[in-house]
N, C-alpha and C. Protein backbone atom coordinates (compact mmCIF):
# COMPACT_ATOMS: atom_id res chain seq x y z
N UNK A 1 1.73 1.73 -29.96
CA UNK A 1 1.88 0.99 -28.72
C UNK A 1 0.64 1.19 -27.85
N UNK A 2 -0.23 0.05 -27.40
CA UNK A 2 -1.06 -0.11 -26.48
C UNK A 2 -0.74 0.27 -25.14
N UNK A 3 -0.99 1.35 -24.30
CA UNK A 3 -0.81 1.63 -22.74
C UNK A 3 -1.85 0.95 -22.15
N UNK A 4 -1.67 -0.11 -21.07
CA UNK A 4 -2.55 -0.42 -19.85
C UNK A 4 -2.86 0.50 -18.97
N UNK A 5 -4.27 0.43 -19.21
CA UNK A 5 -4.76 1.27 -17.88
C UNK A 5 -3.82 0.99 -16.48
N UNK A 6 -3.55 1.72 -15.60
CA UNK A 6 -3.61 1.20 -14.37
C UNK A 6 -3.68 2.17 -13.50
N UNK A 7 -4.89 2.94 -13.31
CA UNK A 7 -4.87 4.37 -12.68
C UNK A 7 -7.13 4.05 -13.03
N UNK A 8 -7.66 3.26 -11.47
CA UNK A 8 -8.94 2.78 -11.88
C UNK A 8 -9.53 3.53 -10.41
N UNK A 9 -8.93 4.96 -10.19
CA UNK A 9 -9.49 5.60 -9.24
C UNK A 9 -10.74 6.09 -9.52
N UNK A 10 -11.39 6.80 -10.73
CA UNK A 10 -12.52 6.95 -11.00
C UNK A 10 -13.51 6.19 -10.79
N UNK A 11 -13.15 4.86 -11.38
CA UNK A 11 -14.14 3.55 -11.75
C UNK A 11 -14.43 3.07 -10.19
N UNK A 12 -13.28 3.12 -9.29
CA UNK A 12 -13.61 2.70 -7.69
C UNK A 12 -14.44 3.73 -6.89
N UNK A 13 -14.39 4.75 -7.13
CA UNK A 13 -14.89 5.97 -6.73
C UNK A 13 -16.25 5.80 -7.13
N UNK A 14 -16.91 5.34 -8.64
CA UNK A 14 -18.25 5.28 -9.43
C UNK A 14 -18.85 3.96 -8.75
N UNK A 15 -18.00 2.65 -8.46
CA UNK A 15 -18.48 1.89 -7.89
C UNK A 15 -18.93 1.80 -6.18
N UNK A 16 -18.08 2.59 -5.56
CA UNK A 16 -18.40 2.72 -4.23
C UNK A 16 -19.62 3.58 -4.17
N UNK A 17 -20.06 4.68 -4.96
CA UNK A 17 -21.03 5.10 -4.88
C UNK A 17 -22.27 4.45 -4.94
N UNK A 18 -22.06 3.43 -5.94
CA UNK A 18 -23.04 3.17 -6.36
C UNK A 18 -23.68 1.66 -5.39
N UNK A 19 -22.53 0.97 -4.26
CA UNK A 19 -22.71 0.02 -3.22
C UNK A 19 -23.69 1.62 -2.11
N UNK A 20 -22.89 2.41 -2.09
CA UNK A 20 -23.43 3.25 -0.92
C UNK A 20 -24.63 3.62 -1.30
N UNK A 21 -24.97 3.73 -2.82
CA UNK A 21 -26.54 4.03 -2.48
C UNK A 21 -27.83 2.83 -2.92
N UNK A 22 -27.09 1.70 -2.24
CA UNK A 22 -27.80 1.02 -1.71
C UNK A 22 -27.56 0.39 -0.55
N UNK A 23 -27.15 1.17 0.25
CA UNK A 23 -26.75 0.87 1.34
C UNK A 23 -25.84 -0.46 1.53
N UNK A 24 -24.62 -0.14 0.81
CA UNK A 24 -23.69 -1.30 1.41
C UNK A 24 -22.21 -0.24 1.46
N UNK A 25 -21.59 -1.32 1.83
CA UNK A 25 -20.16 -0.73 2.25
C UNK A 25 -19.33 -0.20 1.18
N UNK A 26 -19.02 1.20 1.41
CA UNK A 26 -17.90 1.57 0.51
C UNK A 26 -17.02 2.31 1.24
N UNK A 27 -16.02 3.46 0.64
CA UNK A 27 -15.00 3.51 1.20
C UNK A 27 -15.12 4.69 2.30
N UNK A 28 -15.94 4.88 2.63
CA UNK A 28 -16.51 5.20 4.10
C UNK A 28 -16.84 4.56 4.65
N UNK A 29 -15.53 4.60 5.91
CA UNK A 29 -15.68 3.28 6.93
C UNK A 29 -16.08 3.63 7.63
N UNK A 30 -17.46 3.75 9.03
CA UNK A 30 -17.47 4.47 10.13
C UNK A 30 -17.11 3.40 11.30
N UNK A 31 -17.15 2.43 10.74
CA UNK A 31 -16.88 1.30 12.06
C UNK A 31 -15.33 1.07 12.45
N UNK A 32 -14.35 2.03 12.08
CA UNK A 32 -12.88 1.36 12.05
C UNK A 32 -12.55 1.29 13.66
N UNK A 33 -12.00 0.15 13.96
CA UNK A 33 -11.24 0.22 15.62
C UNK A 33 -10.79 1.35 15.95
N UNK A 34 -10.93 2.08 17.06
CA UNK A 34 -10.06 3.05 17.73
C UNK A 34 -8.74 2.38 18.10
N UNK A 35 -7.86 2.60 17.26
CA UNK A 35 -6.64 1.65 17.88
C UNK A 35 -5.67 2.79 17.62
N UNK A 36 -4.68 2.92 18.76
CA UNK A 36 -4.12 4.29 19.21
C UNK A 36 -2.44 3.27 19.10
N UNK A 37 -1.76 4.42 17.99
CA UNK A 37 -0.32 3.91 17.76
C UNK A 37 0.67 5.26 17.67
N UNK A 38 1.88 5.23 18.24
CA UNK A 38 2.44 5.83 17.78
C UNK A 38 3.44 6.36 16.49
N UNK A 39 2.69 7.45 15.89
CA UNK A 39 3.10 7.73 14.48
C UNK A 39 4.35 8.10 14.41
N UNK A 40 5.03 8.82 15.52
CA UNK A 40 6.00 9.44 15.52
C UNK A 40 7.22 8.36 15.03
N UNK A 41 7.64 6.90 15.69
CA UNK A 41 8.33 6.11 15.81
C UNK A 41 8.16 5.89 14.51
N UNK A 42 7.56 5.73 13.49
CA UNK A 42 7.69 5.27 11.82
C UNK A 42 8.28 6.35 11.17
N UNK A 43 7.36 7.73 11.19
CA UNK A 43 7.37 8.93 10.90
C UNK A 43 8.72 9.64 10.87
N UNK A 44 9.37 9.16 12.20
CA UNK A 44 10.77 10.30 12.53
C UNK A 44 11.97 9.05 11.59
N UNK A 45 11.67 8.13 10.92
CA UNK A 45 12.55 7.15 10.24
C UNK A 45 12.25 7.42 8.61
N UNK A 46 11.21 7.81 8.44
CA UNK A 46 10.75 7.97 6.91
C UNK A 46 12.15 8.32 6.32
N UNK A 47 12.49 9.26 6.20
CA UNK A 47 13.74 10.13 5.56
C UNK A 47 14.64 9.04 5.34
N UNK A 48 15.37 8.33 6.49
CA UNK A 48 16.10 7.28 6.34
C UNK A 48 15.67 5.51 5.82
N UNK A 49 14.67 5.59 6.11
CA UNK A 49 14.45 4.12 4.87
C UNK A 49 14.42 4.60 3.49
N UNK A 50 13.80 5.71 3.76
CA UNK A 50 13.76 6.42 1.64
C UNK A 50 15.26 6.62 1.32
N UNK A 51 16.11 6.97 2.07
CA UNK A 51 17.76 6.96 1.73
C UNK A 51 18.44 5.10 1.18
N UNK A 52 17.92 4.80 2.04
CA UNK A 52 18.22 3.28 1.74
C UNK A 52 17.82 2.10 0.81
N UNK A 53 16.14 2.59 1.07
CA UNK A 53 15.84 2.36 -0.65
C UNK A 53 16.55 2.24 -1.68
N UNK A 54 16.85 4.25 -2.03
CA UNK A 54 16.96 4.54 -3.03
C UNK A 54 18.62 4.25 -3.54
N UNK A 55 19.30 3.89 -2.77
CA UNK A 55 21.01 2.87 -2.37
C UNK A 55 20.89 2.08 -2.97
N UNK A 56 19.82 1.66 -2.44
CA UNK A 56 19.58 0.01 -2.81
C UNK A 56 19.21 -0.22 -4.54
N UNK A 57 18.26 0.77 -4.51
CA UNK A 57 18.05 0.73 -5.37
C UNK A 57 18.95 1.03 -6.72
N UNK A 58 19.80 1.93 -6.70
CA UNK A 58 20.68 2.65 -7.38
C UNK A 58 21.66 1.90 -7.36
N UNK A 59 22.55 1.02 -6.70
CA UNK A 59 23.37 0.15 -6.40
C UNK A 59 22.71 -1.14 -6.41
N UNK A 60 21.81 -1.56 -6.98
CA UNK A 60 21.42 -3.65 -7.32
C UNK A 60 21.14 -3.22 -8.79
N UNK A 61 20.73 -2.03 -9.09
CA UNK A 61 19.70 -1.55 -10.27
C UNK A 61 18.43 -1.77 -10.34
N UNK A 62 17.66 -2.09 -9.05
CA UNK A 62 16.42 -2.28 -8.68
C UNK A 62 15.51 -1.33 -9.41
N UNK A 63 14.03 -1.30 -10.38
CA UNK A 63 13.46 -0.54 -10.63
C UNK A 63 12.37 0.65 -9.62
N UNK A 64 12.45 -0.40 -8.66
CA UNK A 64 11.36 0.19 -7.32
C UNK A 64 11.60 -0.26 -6.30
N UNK A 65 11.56 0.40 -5.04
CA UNK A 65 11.36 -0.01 -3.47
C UNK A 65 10.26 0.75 -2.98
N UNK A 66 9.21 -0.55 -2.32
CA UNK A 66 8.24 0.46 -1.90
C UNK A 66 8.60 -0.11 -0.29
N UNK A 67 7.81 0.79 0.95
CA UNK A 67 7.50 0.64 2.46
C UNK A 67 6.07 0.02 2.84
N UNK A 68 5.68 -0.88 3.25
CA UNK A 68 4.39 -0.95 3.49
C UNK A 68 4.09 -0.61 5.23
N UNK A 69 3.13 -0.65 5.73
CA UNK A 69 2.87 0.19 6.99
C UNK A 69 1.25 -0.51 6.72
N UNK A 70 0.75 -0.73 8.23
CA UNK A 70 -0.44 -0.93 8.50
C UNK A 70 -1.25 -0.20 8.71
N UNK A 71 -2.32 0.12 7.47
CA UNK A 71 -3.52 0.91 7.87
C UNK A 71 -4.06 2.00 8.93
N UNK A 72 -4.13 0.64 9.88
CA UNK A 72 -3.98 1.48 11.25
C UNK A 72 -2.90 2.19 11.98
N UNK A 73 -1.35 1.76 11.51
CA UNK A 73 -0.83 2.98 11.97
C UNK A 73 -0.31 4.15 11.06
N UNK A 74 -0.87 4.16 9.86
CA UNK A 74 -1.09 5.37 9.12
C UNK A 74 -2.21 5.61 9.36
N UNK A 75 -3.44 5.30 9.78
CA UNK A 75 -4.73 6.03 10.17
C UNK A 75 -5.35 6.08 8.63
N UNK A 76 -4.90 4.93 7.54
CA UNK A 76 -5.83 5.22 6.21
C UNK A 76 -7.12 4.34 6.28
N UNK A 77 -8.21 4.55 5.57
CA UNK A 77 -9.17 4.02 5.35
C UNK A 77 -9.26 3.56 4.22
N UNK A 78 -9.75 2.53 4.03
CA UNK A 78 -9.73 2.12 2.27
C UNK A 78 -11.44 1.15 2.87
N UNK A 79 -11.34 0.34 1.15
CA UNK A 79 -13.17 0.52 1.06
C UNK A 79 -12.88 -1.74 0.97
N UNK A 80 -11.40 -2.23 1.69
CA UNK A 80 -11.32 -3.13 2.10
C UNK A 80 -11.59 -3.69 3.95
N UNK A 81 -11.56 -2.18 4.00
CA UNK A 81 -11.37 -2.42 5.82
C UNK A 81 -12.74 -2.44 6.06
N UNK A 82 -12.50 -3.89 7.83
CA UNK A 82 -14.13 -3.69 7.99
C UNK A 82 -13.21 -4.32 9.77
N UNK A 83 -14.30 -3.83 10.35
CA UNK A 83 -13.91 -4.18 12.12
C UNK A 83 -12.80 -5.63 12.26
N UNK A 84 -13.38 -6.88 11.41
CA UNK A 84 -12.22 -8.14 11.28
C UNK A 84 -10.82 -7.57 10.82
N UNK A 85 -10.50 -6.99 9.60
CA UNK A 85 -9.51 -7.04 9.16
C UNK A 85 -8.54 -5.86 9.43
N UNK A 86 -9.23 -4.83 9.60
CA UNK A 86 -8.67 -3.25 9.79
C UNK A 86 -6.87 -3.66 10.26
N UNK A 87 -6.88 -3.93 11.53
CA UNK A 87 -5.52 -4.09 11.81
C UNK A 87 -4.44 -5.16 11.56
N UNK A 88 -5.23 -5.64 10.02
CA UNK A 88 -4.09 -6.73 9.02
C UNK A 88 -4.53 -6.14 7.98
N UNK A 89 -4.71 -4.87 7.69
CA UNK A 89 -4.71 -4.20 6.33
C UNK A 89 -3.26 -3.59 6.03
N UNK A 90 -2.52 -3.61 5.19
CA UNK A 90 -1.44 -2.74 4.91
C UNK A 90 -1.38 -2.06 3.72
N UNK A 91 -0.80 -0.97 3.77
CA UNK A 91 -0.66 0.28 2.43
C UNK A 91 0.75 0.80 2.08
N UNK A 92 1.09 1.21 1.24
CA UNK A 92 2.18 1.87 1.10
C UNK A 92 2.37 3.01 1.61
N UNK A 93 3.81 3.67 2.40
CA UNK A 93 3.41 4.92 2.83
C UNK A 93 5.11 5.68 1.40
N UNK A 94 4.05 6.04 0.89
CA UNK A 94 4.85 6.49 -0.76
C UNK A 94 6.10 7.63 0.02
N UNK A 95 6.01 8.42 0.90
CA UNK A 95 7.17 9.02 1.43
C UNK A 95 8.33 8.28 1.86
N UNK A 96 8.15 7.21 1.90
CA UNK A 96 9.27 6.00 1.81
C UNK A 96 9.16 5.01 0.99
N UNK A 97 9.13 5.14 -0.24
CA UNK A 97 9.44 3.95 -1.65
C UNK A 97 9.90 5.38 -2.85
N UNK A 98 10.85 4.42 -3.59
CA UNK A 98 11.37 4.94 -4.47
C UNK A 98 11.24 4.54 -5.46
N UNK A 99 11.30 5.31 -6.85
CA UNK A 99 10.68 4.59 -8.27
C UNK A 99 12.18 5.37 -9.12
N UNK A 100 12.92 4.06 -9.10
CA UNK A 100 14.16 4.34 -9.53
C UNK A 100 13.99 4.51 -11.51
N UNK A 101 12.74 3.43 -12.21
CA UNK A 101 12.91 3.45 -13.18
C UNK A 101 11.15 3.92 -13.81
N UNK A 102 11.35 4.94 -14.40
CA UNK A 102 9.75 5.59 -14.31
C UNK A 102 8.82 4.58 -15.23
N UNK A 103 9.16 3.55 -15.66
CA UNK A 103 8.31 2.74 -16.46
C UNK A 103 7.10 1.88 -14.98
N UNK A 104 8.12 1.77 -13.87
CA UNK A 104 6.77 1.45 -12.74
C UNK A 104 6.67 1.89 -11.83
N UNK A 105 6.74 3.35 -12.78
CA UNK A 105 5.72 4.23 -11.88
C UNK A 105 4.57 3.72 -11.45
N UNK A 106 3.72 3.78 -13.15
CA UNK A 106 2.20 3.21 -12.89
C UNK A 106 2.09 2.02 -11.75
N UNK A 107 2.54 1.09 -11.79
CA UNK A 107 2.76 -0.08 -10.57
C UNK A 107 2.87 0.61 -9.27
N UNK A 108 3.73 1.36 -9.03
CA UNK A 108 3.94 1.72 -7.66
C UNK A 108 2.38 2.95 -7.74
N UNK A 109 1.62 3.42 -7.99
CA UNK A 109 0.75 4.19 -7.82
C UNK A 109 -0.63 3.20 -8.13
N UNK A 110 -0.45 1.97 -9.03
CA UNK A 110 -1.72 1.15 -8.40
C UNK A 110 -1.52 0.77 -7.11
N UNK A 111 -0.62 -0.09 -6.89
CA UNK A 111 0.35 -0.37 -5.46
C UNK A 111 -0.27 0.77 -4.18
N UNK A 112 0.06 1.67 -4.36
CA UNK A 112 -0.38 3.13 -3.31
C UNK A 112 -1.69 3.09 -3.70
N UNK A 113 -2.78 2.85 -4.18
CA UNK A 113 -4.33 2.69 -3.76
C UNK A 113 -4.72 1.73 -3.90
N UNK A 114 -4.08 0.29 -3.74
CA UNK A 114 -4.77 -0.94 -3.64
C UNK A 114 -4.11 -1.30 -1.92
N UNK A 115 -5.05 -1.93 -0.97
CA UNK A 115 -4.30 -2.33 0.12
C UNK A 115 -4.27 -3.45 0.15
N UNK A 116 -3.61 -4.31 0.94
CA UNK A 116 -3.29 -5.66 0.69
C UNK A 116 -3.19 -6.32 2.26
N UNK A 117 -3.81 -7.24 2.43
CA UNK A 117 -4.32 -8.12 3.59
C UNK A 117 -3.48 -8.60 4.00
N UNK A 118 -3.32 -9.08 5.27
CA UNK A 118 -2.58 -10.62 5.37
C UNK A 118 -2.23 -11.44 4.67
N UNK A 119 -1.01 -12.15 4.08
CA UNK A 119 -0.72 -13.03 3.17
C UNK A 119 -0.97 -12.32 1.80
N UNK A 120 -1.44 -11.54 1.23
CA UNK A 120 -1.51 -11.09 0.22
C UNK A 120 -0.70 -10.35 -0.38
N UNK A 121 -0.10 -11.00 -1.59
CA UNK A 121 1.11 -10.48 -2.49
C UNK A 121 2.64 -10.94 -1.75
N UNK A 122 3.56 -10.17 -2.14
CA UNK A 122 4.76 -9.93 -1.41
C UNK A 122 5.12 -9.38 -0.10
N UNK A 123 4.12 -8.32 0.08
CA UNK A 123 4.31 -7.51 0.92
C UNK A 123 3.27 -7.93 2.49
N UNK A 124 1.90 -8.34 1.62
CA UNK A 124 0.86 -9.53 2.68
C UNK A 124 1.80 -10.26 3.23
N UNK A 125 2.77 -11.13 2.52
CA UNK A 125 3.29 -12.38 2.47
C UNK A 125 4.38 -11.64 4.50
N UNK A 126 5.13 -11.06 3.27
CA UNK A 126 6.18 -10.30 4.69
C UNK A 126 5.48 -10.19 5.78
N UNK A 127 4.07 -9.26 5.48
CA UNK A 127 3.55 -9.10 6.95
C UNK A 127 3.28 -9.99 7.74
N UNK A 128 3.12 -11.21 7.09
CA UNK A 128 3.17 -12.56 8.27
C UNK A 128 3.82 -12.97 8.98
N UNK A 129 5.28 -12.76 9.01
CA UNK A 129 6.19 -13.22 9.47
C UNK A 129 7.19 -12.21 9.95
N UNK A 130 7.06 -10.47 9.58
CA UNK A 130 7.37 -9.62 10.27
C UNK A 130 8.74 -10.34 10.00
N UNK A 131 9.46 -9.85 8.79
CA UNK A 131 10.59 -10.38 8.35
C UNK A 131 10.54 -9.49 6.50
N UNK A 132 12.07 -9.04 6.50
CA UNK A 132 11.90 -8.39 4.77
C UNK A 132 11.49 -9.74 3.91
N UNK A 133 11.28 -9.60 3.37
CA UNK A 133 10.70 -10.29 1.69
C UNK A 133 11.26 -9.81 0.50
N UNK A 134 12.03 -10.63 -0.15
CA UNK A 134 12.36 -10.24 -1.50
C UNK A 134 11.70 -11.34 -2.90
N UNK A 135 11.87 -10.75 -4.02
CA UNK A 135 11.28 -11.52 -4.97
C UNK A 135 12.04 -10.50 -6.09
N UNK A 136 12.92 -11.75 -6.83
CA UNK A 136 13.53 -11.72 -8.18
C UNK A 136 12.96 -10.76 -9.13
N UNK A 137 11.80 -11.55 -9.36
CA UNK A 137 10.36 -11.30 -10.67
C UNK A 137 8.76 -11.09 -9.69
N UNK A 138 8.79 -9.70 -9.59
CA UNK A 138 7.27 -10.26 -8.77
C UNK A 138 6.35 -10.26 -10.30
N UNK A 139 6.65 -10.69 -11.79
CA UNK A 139 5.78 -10.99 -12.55
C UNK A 139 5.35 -12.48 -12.80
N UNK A 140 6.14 -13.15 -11.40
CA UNK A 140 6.48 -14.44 -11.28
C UNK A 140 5.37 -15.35 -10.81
């Protein structure tokens, strides 16, 4: 049986180096907005969306529930953010998603180091409209 890569942290790591030493952008951001949020209000809920998830999950037979959260109010940097987009970047915050069936795992851990824009994917998609999002097949 053929395994797919999906774990290309090295290769992003070899490529950002290699933009930074020629002076272009990698995943050292120094320009990110000072934009001041409170962590506590997501933070003091973690415990309880990961309970509900994993309900959910365990009771539909869902393989995964992940949380997404904006960049800026997890304070992550990734080597997508630039002064335009920073505060329509979103990430997973993995202390709230559950991986009910370990076959996507790998998915939920590309998922946790890829970030995703505005409109982008399922979770882009949600952030537009600040509303849950579901999808049957996201191989769809």
């Amino acid at each position: 049986m053929t395994r797919q890569k999906i774990n290309f942290t090295s290769e992003l790591n070899t490529i950002c180096s290699a933009l930074q030493a020629v002076n272009l952008r990698s995943t050292e951001v120094s320009s990110i907005p000072r934009i001041k949020f409170s962590t506590a209000s997501y933070k003091d809920a973690l415990p309880e969306i990961l309970e509900v998830l994993r309900a959910a999950c365990l009771t539909h037979k869902l393989p995964l529930a992940q949380t997404w959260v904006t960049c800026a109010q997890q304070g992550k940097r990734g080597s997508r953010h630039s002064d335009e987009n920073y505060r329509y970047c979103i990430s997973t915050i993995d202390e709230a998603c559950f991986v009910n069936e370990a076959e996507t795992r790998g998915f939920h851990e590309t998922c946790s180091e890829h970030h995703l824009l505005r409109g982008e994917g399922v979770a882009g998609k949600a952030f537009t409209t600040n509303q849950p999002c579901f999808l049957p097949d996201i191989g769809s």
